[in-house]
C-alpha atoms as a PDB file:
ATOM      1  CA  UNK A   1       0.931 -10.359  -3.083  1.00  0.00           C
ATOM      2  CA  UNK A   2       4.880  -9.211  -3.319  1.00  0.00           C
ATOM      3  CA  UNK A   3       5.736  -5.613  -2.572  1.00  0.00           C
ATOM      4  CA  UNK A   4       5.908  -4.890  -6.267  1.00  0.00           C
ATOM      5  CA  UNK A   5       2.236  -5.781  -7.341  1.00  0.00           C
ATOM      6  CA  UNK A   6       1.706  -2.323  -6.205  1.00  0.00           C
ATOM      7  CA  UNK A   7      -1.726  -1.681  -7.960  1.00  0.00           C
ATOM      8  CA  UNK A   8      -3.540  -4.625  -6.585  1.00  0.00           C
ATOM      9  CA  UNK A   9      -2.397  -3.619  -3.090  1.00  0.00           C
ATOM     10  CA  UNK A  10      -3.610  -0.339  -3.591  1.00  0.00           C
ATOM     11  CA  UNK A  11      -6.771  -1.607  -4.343  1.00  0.00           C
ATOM     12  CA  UNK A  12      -6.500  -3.906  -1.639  1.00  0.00           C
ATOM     13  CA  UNK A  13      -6.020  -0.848   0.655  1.00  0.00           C
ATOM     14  CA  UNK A  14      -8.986   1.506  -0.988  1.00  0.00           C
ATOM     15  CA  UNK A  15     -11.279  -1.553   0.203  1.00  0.00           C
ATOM     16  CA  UNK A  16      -9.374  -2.139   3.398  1.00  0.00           C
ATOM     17  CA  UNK A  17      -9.403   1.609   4.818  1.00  0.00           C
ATOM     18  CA  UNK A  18     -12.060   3.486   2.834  1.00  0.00           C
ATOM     19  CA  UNK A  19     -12.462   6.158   5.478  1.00  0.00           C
ATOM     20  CA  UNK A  20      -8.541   6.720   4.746  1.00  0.00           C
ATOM     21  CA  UNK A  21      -7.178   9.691   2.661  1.00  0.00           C
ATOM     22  CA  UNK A  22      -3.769   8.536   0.857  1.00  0.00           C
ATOM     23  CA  UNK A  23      -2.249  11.569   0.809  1.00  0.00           C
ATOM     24  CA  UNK A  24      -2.780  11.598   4.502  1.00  0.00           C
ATOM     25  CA  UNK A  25      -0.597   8.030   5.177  1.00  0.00           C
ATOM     26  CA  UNK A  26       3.163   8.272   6.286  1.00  0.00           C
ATOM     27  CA  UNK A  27       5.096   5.317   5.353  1.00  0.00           C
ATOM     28  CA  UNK A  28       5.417   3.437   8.549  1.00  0.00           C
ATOM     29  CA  UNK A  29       2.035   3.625   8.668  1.00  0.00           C
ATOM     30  CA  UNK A  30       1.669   2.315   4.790  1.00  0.00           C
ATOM     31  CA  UNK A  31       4.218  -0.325   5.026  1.00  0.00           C
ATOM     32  CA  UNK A  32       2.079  -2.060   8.341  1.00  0.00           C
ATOM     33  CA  UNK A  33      -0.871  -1.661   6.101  1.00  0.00           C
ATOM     34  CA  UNK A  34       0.066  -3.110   3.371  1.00  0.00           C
ATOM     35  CA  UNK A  35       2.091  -5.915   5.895  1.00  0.00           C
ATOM     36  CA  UNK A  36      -0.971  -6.884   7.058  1.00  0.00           C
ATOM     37  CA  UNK A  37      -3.130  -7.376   4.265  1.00  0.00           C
ATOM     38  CA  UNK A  38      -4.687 -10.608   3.623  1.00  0.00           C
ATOM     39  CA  UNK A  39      -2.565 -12.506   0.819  1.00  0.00           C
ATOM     40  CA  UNK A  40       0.318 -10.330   1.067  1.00  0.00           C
ATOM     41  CA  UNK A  41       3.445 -12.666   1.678  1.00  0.00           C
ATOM     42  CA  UNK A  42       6.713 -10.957   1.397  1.00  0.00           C
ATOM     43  CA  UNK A  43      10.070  -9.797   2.935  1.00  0.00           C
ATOM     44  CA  UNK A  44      10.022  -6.248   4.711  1.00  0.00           C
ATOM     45  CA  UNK A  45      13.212  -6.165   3.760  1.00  0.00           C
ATOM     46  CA  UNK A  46      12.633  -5.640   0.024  1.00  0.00           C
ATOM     47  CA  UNK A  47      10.579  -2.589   0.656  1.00  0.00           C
ATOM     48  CA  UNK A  48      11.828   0.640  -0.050  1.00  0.00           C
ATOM     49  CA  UNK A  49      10.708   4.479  -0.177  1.00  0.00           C
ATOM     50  CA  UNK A  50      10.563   4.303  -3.980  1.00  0.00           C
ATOM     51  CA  UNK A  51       7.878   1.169  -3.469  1.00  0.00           C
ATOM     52  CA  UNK A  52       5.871   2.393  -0.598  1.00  0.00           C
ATOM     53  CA  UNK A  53       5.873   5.853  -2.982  1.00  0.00           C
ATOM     54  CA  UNK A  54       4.084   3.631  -6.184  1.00  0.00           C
ATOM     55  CA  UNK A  55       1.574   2.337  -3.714  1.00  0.00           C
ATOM     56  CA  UNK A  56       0.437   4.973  -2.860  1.00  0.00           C
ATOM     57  CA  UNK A  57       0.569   7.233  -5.707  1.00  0.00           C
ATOM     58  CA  UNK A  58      -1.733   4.434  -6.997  1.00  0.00           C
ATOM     59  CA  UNK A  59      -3.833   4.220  -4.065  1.00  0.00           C
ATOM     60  CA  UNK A  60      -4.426   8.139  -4.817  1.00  0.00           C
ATOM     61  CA  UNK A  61      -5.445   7.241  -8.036  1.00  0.00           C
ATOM     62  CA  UNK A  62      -7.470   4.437  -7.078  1.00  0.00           C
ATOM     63  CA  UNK A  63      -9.560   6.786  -5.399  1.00  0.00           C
ATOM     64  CA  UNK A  64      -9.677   9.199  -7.419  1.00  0.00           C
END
């Protein structure tokens, strides 16, 4: 996974931390999350507010 598959991390992350409300998540913490999912491989460096803002507006929707 790259930072911009941003829908199957957030369903990565529903299944990960189910207990979670996404609203709830700051950034730093989203950004670890996401860093250590399994089959996530990619830079920090390309990760920005705008991306760690799709991830979770789609983990919101995701559980929804």
């Amino acid at each position: 996974m790259k930072w911009t598959d941003t829908l199957e991390i957030a369903m990565a992350l529903a299944d990960s931390h189910p207990e979670v409300n996404p609203t709830q998540v700051n950034f730093v913490e989203l950004m670890g999350w996401v860093q250590a999912l399994p089959g996530f491989d990619d830079d920090p460096k390309y990760c920005g507010e705008r991306i760690l803002e799709a991830i979770q507006a789609a983990w919101i929707e995701e559980a929804d």
